[in-house]
N, C-alpha and C. Protein backbone atom coordinates (compact mmCIF):
# COMPACT_ATOMS: atom_id res chain seq x y z
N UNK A 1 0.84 -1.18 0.00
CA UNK A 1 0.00 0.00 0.00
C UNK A 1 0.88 1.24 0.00
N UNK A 2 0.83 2.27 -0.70
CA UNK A 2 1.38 3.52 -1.14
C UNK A 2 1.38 4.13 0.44
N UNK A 3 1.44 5.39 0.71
CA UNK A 3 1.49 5.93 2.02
C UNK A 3 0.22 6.80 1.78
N UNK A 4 0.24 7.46 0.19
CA UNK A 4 -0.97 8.20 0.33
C UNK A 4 -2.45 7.53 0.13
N UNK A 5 -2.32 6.66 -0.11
CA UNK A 5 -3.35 5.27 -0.16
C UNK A 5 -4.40 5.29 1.25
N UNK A 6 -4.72 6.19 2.16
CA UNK A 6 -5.32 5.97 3.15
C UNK A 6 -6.94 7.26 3.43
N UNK A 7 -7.51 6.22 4.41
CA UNK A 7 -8.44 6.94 4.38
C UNK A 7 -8.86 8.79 4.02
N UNK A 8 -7.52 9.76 4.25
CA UNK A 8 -8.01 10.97 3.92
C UNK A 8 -8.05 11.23 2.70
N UNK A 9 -7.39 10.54 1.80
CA UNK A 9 -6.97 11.18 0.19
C UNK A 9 -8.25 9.97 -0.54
N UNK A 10 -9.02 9.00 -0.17
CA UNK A 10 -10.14 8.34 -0.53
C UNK A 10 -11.47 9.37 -0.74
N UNK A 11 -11.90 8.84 -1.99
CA UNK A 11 -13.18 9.37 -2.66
C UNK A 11 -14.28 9.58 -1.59
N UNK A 12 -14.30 8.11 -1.07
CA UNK A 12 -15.55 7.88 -0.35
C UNK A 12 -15.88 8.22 1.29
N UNK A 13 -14.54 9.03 1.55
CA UNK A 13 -14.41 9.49 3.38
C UNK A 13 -14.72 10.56 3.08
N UNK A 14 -15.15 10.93 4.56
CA UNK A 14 -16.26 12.64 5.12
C UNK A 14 -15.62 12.57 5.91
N UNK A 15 -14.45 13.90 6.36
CA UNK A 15 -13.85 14.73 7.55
C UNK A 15 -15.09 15.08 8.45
N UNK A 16 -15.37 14.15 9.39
CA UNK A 16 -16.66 14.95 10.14
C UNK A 16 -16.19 15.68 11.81
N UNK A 17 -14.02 15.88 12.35
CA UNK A 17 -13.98 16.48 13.08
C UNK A 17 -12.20 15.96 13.12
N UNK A 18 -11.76 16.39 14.36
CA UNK A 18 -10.48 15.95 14.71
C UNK A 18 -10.21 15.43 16.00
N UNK A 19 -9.16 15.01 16.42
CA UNK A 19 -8.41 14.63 17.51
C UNK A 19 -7.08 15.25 17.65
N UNK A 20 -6.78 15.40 18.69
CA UNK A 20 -5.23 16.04 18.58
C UNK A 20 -4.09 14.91 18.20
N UNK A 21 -5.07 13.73 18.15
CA UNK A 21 -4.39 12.26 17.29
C UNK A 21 -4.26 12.77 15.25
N UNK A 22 -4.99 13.48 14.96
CA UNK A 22 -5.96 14.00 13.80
C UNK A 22 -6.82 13.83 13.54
N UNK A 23 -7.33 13.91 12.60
CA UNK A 23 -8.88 13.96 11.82
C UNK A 23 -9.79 12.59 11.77
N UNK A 24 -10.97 12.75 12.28
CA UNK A 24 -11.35 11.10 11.85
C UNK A 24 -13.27 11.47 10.78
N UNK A 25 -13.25 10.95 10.86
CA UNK A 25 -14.45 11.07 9.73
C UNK A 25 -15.28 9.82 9.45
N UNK A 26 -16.60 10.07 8.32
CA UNK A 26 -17.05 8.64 7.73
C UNK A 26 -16.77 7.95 6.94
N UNK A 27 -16.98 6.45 6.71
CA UNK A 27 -16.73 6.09 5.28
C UNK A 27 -18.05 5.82 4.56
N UNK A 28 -18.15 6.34 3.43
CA UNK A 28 -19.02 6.20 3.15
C UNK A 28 -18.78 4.84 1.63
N UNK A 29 -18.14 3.98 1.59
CA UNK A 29 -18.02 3.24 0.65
C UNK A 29 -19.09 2.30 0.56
N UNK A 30 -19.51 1.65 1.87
CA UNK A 30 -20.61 0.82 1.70
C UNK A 30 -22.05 1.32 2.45
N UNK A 31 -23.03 0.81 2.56
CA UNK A 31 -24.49 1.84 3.02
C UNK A 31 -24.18 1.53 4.91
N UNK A 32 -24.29 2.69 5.59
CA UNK A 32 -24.48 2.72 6.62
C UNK A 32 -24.83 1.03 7.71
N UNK A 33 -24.79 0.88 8.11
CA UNK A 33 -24.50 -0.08 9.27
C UNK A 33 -26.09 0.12 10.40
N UNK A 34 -26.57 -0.42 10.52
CA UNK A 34 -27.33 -0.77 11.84
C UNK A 34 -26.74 -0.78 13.01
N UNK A 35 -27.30 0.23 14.11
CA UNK A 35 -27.44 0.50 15.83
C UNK A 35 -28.33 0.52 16.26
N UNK A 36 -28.33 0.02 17.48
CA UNK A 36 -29.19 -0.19 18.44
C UNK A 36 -28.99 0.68 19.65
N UNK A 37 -29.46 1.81 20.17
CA UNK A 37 -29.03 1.97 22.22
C UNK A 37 -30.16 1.59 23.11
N UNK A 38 -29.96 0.97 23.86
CA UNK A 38 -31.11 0.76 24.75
C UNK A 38 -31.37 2.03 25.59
N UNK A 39 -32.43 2.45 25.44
CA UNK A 39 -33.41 3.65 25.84
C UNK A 39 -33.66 3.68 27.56
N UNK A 40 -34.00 4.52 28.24
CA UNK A 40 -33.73 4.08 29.82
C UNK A 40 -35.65 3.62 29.54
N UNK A 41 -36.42 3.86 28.65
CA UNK A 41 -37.50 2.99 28.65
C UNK A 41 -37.71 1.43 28.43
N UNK A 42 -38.44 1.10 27.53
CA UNK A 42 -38.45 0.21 27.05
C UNK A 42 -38.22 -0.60 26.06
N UNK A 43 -38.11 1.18 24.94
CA UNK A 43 -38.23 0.94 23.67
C UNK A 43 -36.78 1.09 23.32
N UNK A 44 -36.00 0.27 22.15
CA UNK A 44 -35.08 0.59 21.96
C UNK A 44 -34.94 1.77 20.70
N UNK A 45 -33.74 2.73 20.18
CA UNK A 45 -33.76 3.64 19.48
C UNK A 45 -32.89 2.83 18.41
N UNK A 46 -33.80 3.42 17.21
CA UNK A 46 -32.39 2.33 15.77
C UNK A 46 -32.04 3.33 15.24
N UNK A 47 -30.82 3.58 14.81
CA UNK A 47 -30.94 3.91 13.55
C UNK A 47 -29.65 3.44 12.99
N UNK A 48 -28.94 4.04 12.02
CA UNK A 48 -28.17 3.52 10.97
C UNK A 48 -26.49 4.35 10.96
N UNK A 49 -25.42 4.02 11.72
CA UNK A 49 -24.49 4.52 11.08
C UNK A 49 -23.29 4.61 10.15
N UNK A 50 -22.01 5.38 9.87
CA UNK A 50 -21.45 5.16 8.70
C UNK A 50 -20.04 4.75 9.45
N UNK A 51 -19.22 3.75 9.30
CA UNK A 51 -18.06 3.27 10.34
C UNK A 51 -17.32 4.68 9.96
N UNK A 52 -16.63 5.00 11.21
CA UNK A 52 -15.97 5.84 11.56
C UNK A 52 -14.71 5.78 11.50
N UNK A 53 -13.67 6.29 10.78
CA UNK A 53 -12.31 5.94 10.69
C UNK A 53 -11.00 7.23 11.36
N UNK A 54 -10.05 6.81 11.51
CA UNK A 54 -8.71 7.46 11.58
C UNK A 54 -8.53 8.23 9.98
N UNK A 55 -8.01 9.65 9.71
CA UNK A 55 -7.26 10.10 8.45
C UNK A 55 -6.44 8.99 7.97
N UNK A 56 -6.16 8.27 8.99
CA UNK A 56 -4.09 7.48 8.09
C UNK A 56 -4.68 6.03 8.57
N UNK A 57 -6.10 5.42 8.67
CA UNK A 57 -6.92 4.66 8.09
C UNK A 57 -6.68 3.74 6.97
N UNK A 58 -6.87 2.27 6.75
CA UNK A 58 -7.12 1.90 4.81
C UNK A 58 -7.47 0.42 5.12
N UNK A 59 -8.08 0.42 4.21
CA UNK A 59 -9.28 -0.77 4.45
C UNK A 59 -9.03 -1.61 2.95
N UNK A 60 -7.91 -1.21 1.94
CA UNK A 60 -7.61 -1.69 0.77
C UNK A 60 -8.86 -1.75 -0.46
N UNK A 61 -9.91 -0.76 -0.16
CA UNK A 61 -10.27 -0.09 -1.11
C UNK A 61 -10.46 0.39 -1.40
N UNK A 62 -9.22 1.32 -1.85
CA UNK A 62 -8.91 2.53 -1.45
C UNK A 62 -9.26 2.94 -2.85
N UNK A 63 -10.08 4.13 -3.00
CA UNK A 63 -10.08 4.93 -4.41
C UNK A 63 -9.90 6.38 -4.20
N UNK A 64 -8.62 6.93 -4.80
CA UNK A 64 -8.50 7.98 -4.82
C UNK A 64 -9.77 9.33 -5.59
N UNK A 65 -9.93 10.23 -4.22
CA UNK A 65 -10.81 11.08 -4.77
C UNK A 65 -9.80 12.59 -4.97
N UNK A 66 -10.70 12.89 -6.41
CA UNK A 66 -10.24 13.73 -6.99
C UNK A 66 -10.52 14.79 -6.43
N UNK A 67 -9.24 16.14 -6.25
CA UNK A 67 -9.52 17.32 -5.61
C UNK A 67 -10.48 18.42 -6.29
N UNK A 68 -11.24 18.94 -5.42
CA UNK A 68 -12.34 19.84 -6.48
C UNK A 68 -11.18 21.15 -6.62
N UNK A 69 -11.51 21.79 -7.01
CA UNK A 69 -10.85 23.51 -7.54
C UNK A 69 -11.02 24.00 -6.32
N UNK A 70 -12.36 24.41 -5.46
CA UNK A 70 -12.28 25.08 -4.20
C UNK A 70 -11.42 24.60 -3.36
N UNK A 71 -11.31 23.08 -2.98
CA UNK A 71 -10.18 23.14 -2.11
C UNK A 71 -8.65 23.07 -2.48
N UNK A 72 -8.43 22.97 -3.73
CA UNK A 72 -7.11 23.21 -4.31
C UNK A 72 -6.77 24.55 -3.69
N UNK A 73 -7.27 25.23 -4.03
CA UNK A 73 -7.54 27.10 -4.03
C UNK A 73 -7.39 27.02 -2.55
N UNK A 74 -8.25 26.56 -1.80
CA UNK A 74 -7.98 26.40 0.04
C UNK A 74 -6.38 25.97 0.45
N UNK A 75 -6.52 24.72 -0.10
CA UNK A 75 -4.82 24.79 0.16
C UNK A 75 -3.93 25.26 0.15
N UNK A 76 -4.06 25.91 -1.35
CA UNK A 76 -2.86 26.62 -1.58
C UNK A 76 -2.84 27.94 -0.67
N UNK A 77 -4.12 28.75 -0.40
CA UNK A 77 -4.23 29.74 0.45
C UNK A 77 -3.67 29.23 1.80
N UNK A 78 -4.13 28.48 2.36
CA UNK A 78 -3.06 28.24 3.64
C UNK A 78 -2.26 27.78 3.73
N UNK A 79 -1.44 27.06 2.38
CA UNK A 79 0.43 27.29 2.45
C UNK A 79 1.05 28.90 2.26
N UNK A 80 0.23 29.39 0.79
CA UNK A 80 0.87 30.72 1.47
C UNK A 80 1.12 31.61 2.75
N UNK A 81 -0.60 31.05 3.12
CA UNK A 81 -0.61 32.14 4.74
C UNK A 81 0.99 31.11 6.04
N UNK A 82 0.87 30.30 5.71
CA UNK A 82 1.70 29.32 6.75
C UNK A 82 3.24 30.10 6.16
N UNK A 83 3.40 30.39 4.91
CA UNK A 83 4.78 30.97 4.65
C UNK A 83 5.10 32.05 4.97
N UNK A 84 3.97 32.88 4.76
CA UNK A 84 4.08 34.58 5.05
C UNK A 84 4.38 34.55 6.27
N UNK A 85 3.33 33.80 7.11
CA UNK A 85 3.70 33.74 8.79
C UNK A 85 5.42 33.28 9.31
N UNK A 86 5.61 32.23 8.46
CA UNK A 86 7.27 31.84 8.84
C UNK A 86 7.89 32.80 8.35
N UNK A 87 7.81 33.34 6.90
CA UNK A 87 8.73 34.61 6.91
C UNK A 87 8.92 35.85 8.10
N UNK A 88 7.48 35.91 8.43
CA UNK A 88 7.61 37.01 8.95
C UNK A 88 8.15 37.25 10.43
N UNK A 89 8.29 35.96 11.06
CA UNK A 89 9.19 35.45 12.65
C UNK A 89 10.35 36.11 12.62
């Protein structure tokens, strides 16, 4: 497996927050998953979620997703800002 081969650079993952470990998110490659919590009633609550992964994650099917233009444009804006800032120390 490549290094960039992992869950963040995949088509099918959603950044949904971070850790000071990094980023973890959904996968959305296959349909959501079935849960159950037991309710302090009687009834139990269902619904459906999407497994939750690590950024540096890989599950070997891995398909690279293609960068849109807005976040190209994002990136590159906060390498410049990250340079201006080191220049300017």
């Amino acid at each position: 497996m490549e290094e960039t081969q992992n869950c963040e650079t995949c088509k099918y993952w959603m950044e949904t927050g971070g850790t000071d470990d990094g980023l973890v998110g959904e996968c959305h490659r296959n349909a959501p998953h079935p849960e159950t919590i037991d309710a302090a009633s009687t009834a139990n609550i269902r619904y459906a979620v999407w497994p939750v992964t690590a950024d540096r994650n890989w599950c070997g099917k891995f398909e690279e997703r293609p960068m849109a233009t807005r976040e190209v444009l994002a990136r590159v804006a906060l390498i410049q800002k990250m340079e201006a800032d080191r220049k300017a120390k």
